[in-house]
Protein backbone atom coordinates (compact mmCIF):
# COMPACT_ATOMS: atom_id res chain seq x y z
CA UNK A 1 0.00 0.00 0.00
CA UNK A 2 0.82 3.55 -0.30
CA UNK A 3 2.65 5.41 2.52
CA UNK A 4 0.23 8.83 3.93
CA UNK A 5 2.40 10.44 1.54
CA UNK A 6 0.60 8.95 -1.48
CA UNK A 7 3.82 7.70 -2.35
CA UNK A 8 4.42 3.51 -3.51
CA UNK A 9 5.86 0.54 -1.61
CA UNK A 10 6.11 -1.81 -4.95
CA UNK A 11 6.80 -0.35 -8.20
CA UNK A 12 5.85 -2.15 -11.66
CA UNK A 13 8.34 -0.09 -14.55
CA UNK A 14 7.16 -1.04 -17.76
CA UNK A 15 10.48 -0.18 -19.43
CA UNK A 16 12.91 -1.01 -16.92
CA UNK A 17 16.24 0.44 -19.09
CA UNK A 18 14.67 4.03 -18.64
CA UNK A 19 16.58 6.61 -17.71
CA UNK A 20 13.43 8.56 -16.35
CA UNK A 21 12.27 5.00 -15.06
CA UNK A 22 15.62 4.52 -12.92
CA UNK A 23 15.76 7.73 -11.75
CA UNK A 24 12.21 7.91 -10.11
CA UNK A 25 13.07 4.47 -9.16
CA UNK A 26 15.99 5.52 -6.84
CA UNK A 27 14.03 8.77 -5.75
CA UNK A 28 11.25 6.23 -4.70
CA UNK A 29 13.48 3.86 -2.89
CA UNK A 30 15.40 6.42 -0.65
CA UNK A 31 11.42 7.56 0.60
CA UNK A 32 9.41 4.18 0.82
CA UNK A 33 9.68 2.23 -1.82
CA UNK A 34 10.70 -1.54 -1.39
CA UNK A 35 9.94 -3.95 -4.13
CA UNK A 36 10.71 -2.95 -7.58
CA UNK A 37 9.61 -5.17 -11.36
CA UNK A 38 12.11 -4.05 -14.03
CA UNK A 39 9.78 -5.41 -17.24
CA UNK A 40 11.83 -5.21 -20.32
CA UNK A 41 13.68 -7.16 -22.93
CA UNK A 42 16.31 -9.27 -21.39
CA UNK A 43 19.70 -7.71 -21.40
CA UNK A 44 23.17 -6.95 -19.69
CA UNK A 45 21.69 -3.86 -19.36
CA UNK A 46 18.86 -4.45 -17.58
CA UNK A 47 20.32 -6.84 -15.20
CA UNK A 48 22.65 -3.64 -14.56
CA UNK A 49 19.63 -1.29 -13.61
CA UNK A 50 18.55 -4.10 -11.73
CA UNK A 51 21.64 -4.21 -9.34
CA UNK A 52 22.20 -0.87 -8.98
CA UNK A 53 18.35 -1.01 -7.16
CA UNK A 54 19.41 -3.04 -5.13
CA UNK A 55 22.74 -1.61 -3.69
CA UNK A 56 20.07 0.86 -2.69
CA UNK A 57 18.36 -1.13 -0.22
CA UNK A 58 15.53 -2.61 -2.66
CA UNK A 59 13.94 -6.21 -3.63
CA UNK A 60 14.24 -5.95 -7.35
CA UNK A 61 13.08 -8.78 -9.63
CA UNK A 62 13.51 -8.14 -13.76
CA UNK A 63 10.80 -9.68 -15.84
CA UNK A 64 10.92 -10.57 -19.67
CA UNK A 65 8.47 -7.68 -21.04
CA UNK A 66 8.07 -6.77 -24.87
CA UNK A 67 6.13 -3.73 -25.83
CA UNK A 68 5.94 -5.18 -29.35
CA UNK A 69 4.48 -8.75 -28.19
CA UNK A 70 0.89 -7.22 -26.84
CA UNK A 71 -0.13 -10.82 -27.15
CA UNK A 72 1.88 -11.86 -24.08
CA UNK A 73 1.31 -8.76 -21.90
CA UNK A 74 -1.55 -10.24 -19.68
CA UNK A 75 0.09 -12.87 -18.62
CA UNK A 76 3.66 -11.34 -18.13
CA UNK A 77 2.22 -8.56 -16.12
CA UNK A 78 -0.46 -10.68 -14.45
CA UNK A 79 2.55 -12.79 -13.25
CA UNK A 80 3.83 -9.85 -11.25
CA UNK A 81 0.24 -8.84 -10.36
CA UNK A 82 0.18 -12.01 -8.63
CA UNK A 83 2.86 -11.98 -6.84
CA UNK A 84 0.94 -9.23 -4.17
CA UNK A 85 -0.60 -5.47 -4.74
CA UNK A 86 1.38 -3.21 -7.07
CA UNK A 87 1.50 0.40 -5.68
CA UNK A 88 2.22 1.65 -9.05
CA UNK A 89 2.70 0.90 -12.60
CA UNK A 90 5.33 3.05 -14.50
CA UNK A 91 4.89 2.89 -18.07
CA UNK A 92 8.04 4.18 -19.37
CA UNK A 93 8.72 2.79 -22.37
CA UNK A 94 8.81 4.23 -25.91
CA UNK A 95 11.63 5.10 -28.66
CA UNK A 96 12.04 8.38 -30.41
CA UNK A 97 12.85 6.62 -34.10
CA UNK A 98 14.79 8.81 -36.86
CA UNK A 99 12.19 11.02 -38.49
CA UNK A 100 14.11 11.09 -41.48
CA UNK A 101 14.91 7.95 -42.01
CA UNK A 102 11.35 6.86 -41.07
CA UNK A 103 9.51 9.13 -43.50
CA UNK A 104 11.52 6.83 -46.07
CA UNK A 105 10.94 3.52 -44.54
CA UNK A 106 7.42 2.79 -43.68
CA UNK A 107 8.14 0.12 -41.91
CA UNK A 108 10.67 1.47 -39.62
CA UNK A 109 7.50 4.58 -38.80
CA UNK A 110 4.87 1.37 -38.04
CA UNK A 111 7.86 0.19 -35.40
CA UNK A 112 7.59 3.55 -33.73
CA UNK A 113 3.97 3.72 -33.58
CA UNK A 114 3.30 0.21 -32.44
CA UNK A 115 6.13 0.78 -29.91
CA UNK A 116 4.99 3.78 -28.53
CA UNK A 117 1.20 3.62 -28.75
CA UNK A 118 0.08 0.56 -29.53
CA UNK A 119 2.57 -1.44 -27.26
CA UNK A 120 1.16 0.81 -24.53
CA UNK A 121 -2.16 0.83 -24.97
CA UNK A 122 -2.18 -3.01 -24.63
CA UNK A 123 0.56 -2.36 -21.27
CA UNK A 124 -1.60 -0.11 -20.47
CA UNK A 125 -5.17 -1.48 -20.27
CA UNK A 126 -3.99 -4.79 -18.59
CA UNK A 127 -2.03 -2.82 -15.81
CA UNK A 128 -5.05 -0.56 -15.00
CA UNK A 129 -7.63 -3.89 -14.68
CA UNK A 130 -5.08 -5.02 -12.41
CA UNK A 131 -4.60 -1.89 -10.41
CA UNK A 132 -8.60 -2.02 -10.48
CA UNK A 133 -8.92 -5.55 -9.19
CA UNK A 134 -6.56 -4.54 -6.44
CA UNK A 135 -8.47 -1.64 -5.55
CA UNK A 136 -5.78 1.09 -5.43
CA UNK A 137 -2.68 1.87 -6.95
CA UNK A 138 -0.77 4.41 -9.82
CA UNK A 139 -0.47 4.43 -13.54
CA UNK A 140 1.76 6.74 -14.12
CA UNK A 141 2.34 7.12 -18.14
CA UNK A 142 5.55 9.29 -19.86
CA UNK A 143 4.17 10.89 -22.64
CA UNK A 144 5.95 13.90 -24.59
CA UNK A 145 5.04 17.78 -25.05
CA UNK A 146 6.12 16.79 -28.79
CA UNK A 147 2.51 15.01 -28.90
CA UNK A 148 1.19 18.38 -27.70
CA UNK A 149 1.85 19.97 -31.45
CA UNK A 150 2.87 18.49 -35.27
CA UNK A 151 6.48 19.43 -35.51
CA UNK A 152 8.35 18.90 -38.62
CA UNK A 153 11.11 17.43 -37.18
CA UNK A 154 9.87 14.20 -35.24
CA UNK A 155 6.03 14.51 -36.30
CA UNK A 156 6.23 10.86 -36.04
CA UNK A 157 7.04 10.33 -32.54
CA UNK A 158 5.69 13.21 -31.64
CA UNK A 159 2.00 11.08 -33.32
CA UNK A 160 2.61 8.09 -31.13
CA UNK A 161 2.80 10.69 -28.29
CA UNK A 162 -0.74 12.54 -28.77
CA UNK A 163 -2.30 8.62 -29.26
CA UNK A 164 -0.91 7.70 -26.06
CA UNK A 165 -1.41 10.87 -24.28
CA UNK A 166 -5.42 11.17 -25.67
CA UNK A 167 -5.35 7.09 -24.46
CA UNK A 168 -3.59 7.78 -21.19
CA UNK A 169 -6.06 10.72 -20.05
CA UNK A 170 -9.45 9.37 -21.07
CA UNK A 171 -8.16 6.11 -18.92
CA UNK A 172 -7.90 8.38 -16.38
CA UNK A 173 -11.45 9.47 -16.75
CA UNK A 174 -12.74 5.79 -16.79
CA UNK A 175 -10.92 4.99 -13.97
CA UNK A 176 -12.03 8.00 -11.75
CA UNK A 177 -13.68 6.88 -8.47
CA UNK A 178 -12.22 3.31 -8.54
CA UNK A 179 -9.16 3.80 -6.44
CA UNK A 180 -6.40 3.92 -9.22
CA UNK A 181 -5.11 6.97 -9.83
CA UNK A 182 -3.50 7.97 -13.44
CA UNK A 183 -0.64 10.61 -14.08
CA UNK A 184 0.18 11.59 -17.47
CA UNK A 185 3.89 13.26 -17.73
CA UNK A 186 4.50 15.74 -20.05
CA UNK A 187 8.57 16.40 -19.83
CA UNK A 188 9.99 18.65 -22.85
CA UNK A 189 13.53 17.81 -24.39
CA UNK A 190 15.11 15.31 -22.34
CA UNK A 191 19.12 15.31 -21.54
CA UNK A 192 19.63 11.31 -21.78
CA UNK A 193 21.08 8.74 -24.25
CA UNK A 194 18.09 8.77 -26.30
CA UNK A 195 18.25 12.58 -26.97
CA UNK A 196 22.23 12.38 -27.23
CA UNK A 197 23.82 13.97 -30.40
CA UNK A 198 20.31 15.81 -31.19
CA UNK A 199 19.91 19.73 -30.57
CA UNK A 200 18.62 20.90 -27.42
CA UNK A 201 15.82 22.62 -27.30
CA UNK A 202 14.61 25.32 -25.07
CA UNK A 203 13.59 24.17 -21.18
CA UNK A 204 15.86 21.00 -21.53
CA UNK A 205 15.22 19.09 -18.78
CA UNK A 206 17.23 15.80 -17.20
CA UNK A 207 16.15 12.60 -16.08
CA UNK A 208 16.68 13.73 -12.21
CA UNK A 209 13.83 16.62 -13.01
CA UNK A 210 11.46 14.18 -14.27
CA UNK A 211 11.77 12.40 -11.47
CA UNK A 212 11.43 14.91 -8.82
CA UNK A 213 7.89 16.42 -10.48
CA UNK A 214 6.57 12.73 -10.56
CA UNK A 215 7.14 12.13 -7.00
CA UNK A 216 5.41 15.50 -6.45
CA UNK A 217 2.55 14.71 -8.82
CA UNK A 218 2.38 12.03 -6.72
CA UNK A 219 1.98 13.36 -3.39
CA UNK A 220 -0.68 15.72 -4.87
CA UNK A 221 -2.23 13.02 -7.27
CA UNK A 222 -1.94 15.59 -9.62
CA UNK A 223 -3.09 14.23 -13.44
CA UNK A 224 -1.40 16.02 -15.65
CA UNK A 225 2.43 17.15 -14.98
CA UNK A 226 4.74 19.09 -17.16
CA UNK A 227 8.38 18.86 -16.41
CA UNK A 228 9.62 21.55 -16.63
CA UNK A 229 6.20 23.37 -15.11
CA UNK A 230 7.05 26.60 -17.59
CA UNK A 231 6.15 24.25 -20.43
CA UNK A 232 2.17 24.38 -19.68
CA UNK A 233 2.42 27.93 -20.71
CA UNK A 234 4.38 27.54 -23.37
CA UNK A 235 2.67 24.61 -25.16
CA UNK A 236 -0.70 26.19 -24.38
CA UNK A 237 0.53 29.31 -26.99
CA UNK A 238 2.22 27.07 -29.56
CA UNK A 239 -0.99 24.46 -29.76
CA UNK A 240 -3.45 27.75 -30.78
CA UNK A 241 -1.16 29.27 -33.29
CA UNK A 242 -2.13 29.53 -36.94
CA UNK A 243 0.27 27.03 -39.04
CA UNK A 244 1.51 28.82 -41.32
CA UNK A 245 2.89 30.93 -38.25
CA UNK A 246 4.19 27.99 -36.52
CA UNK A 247 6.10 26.88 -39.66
CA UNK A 248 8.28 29.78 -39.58
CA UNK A 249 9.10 29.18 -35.92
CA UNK A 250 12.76 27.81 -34.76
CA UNK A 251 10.82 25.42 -32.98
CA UNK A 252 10.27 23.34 -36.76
């Protein structure tokens, strides 16, 4: 159960090779958290994340998760569901793709969507029935201020963002009086490996950041939280500009 705090015990990432996952993963542990699922394809790397956790003082346990395998995502995560309650379900998975490249290759633009969107709506739905059955716990979902507006450069991703976001908020509206609580995160450009050797954009942000305004959303049960909080503004001029404004902007 959650502490009087608001904040989780057990933590299911969906995506456990995060960088925003791991870091809200050790901000979690060093307040209450003590059982953490890494879900992600098997790797060195994973198994890494995984023992770094627990030089921190946690129970971790890695589990064999696929985004891209939605066939096999209620009984992976209904595996871990059984194991006891899940305080909260971090879906943190997702891959930004090469917009140019993509626009080229079909193909390689379906990856990204059923990664991102499809993959997570499937994560999704089967985490929040669990967290229903239980009768409490967290969904917290990473989406993207790039879903928030069409953007030249990554109007891919930035696609597989607004499905997941729109997907992520009206689950929060079905959900609404059954005890599970769902957080859409909105961070901005994102200092980590993903975003490496791309230009920063204005309000760049770090995984650290991230992780400190989702442990605050948390404590307020906020639904909706932009990292950094400047970006609500921001976004909220961008989304009502005419396009033929917005095409001229550096943002493009």
């Amino acid at each position: 159960m959650k502490d009087a705090f608001g904040l989780p015990q057990s933590l299911l990432v969906l995506g456990g090779t995060s960088e925003i996952a791991l870091a809200t993963a050790r901000r979690l542990i060093t307040r209450r958290t003590r059982t953490v699922w890494l879900a992600g394809r098997p790797s060195p790397d994973l198994e890494t994340a995984a023992g770094q956790l627990r030089a921190r003082g946690a129970e971790v346990h890695t589990v064999a998760f696929d985004a891209l395998d939605p066939d096999s995502h209620e009984t992976v995560l209904g595996k871990v569901f059984a194991e006891g309650d899940v305080d909260m379900v971090l879906l943190a998975f997702g891959i930004l793709g090469d917009q140019a490249h993509d626009e080229r290759d079909p193909a390689s633009a379906v990856r990204v969507a059923q990664t991102n969107y499809t993959g997570a709506l499937s994560a999704g739905l089967v985490s929040a029935r669990a967290l229903q059955a239980q009768g409490h716990g967290s969904l917290v979902v990473l989406s993207s201020v790039a879903g928030e507006r069409a953007r030249r450069a990554d109007f891919i991703y930035g696609s597989s963002k607004a499905g997941l976001d729109t997907f992520a908020q009206g689950l929060g509206d079905a959900l609404h009086g059954t005890g599970v609580h769902v957080m859409v995160v909105r961070p901005g450009f994102v200092r980590s490996k993903m975003t490496s050797g791309l230009p920063e954009a204005p309000l760049a942000t770090t995984p650290e950041a991230v992780a400190t305004a989702i442990e605050l959303g948390l404590r307020c049960r906020s639904e909706t939280v932009w990292v950094p909080g400047s970006l609500r503004l921001l976004m909220a001029a961008l989304r009502h500009l005419p396009r033929g404004v917005f095409r001229r902007l550096p943002v493009q």
